[in-house]
N, C-alpha and C. Protein backbone atom coordinates (compact mmCIF):
# COMPACT_ATOMS: atom_id res chain seq x y z
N UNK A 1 -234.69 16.45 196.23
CA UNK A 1 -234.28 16.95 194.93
C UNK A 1 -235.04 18.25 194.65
N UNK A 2 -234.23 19.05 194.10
CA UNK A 2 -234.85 20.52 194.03
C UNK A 2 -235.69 20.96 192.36
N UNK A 3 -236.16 21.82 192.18
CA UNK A 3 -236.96 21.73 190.72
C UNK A 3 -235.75 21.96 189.72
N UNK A 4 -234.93 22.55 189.89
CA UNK A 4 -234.03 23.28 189.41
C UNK A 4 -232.89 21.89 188.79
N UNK A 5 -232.88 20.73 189.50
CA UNK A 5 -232.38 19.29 189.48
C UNK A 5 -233.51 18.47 188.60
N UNK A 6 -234.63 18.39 188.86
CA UNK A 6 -235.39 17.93 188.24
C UNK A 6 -235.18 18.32 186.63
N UNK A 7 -235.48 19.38 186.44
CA UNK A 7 -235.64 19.94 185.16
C UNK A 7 -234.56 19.44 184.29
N UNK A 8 -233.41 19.80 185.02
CA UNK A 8 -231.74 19.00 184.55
C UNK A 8 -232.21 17.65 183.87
N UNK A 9 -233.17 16.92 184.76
CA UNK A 9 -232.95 15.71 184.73
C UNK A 9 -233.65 15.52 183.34
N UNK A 10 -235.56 15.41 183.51
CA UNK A 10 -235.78 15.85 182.84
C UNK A 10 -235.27 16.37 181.00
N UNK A 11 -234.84 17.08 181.14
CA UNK A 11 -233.86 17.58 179.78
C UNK A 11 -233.33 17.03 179.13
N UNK A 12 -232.04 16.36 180.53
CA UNK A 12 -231.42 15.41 179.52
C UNK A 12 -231.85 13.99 179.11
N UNK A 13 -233.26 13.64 179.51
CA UNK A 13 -233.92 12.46 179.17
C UNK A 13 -234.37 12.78 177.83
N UNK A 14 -235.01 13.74 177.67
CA UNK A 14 -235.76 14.22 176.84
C UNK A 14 -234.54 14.03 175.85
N UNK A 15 -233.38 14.80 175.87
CA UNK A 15 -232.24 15.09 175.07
C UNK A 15 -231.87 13.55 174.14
N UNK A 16 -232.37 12.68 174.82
CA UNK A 16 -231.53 11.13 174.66
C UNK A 16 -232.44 10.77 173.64
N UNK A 17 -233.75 11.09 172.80
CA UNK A 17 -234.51 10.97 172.04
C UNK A 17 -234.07 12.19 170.97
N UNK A 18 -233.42 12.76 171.31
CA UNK A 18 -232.58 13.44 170.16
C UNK A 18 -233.62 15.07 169.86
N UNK A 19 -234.62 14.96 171.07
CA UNK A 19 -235.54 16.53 171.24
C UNK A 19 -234.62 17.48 171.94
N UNK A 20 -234.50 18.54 171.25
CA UNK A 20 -233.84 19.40 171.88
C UNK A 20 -235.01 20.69 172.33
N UNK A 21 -234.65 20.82 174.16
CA UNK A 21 -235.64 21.49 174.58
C UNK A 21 -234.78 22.32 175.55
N UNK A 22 -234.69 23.66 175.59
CA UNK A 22 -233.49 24.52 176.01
C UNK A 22 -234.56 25.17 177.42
N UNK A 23 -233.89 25.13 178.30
CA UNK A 23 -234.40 26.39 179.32
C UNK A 23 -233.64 27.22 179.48
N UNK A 24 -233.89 28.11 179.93
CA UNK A 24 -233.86 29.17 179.81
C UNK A 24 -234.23 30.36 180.74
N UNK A 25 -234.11 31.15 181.39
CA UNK A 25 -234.15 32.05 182.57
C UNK A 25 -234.29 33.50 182.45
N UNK A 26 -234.80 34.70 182.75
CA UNK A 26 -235.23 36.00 183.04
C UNK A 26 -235.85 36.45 183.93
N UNK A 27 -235.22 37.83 184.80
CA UNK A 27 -235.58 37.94 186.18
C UNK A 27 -236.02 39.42 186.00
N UNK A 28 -236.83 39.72 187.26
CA UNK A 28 -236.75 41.37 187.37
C UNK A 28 -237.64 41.37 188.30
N UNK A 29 -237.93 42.77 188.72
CA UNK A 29 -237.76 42.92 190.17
C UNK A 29 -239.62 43.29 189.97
N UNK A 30 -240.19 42.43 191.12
CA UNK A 30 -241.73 43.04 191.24
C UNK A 30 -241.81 43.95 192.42
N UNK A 31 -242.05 45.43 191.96
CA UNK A 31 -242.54 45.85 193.30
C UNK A 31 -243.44 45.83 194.15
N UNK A 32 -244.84 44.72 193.58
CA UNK A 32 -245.35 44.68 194.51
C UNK A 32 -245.01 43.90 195.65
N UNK A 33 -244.36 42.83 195.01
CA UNK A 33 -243.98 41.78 195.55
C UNK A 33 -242.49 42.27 196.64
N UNK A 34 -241.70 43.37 196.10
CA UNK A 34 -240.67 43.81 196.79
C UNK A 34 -239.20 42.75 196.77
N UNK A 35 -239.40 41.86 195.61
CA UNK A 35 -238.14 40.96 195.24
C UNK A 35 -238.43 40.44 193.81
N UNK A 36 -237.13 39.65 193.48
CA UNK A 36 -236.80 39.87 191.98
C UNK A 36 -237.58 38.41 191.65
N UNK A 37 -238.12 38.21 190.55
CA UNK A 37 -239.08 37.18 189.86
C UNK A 37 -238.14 36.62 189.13
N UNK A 38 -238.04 35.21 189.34
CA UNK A 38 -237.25 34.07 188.06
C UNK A 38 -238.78 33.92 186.65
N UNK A 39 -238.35 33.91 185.57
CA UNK A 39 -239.30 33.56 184.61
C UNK A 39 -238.24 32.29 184.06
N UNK A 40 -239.14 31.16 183.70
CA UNK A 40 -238.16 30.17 182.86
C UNK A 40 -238.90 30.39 181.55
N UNK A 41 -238.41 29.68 180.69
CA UNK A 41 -238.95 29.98 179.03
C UNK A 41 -238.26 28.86 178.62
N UNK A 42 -239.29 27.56 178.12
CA UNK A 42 -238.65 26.43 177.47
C UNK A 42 -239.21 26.29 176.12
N UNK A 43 -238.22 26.12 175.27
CA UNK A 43 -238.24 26.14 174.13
C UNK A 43 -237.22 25.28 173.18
N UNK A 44 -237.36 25.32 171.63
CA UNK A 44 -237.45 24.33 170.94
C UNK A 44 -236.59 24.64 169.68
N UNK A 45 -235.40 24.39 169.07
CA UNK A 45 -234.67 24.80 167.70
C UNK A 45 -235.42 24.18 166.73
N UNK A 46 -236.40 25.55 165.98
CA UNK A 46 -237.06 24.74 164.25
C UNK A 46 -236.24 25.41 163.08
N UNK A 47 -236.80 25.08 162.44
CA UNK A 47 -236.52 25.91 160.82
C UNK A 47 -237.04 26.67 160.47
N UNK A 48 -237.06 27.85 160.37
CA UNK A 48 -238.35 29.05 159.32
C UNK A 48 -237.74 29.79 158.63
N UNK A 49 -238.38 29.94 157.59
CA UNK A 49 -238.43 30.44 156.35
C UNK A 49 -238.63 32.35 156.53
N UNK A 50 -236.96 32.74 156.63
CA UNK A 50 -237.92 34.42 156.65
C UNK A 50 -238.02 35.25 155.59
N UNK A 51 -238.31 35.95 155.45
CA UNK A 51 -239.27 36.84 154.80
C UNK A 51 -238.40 37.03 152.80
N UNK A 52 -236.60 36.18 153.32
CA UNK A 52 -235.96 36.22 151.52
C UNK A 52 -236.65 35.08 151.49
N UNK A 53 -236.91 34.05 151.66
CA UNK A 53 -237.25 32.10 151.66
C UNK A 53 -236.22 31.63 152.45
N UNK A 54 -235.32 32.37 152.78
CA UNK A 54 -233.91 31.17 153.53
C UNK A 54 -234.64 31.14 155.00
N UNK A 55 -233.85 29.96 155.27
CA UNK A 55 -234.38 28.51 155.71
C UNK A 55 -233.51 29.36 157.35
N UNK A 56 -233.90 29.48 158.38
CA UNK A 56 -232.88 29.89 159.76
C UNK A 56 -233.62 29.30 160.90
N UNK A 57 -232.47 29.04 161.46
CA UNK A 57 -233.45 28.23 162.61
C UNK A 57 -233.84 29.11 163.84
N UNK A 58 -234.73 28.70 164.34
CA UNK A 58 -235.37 29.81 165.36
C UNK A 58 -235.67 28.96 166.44
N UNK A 59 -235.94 29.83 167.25
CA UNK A 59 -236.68 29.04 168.95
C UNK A 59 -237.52 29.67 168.95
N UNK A 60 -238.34 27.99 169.30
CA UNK A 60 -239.83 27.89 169.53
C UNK A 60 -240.22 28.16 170.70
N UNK A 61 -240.78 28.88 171.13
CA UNK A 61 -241.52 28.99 172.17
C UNK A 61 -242.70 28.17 172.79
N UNK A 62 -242.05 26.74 173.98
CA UNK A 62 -242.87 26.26 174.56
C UNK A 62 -243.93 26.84 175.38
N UNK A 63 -243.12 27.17 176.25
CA UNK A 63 -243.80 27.64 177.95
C UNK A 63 -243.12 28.63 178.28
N UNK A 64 -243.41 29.82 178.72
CA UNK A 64 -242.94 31.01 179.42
C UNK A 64 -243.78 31.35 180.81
N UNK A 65 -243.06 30.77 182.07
CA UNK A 65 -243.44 30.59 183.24
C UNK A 65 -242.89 31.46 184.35
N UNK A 66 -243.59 31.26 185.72
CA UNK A 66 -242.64 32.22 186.86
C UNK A 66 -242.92 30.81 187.66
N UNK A 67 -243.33 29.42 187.85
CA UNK A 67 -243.85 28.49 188.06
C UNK A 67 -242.61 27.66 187.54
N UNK A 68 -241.79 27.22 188.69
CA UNK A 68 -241.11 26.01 188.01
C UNK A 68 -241.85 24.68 188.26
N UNK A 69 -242.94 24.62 188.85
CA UNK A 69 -243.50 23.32 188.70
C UNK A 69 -244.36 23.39 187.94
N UNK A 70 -244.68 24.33 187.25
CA UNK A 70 -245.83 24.25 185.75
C UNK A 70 -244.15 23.88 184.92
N UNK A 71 -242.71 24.42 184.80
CA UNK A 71 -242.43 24.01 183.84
C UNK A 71 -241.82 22.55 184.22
N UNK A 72 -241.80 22.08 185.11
CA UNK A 72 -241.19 20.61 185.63
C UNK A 72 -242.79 19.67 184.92
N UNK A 73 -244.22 20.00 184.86
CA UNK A 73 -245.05 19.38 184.70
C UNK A 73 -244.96 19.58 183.08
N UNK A 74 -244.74 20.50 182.25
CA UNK A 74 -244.35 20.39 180.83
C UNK A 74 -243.45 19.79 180.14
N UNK A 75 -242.36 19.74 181.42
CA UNK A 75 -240.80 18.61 180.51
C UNK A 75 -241.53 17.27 181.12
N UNK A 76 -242.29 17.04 181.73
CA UNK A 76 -242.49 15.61 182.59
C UNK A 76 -243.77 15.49 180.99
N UNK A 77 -244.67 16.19 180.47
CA UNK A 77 -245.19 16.09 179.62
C UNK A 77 -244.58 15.61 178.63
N UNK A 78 -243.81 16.18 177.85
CA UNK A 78 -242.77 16.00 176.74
C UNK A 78 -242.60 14.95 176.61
N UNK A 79 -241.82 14.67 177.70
CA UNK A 79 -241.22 13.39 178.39
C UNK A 79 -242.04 11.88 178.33
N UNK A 80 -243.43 12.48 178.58
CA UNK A 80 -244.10 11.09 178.62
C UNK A 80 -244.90 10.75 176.90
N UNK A 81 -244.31 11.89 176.19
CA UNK A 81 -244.86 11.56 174.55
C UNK A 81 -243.67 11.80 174.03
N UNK A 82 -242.28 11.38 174.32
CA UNK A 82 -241.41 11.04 173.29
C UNK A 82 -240.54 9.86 174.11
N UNK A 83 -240.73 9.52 175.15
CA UNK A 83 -239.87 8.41 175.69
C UNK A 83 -239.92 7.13 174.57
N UNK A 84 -240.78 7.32 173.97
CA UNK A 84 -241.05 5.59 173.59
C UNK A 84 -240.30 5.87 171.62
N UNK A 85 -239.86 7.52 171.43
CA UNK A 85 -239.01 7.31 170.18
C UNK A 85 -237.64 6.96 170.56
N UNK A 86 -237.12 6.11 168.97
CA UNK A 86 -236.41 5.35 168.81
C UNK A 86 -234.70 6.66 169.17
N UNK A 87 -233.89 6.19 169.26
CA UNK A 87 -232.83 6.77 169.74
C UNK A 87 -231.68 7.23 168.55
């Protein structure tokens, strides 16, 4: 199973507790490196209050990674502190 499957999985576990946790993707090219970099960015729909008082929902910013197994070890986090809410 690949990270890219995991995370899927992951997600939609997470999803079944009614947490919504979005990934998310951005690439670009390192020249030192001489090829293009995946970044994932997992994140979260809240509520905030801008600057009239109205209420808009925004994304939260979990994790912003180039590491899909730092972000496979953050949804596996999530994961192990909301499995046990009610559905």
């Amino acid at each position: 199973m690949n990270l890219n499957s995991i995370m899927k999985k992951l997600q939609r576990a997470i999803l079944q507790t009614r947490l919504v946790i979005k990934i998310s993707t951005s690439q670009f090219y390192s020249e030192e490196q001489g090829r293009m970099i995946t970044i994932w960015i997992l994140s979260t729909p809240v509520l905030q209050q801008d600057k009239h008082g109205e209420w808009k929902t925004r994304d939260y910013e979990i994790l912003r990674s180039a590491s899909g197994i730092e972000i496979v070890k953050c949804l596996q986090e999530i994961w192990e502190a909301v499995k046990g809410w009610k559905r």
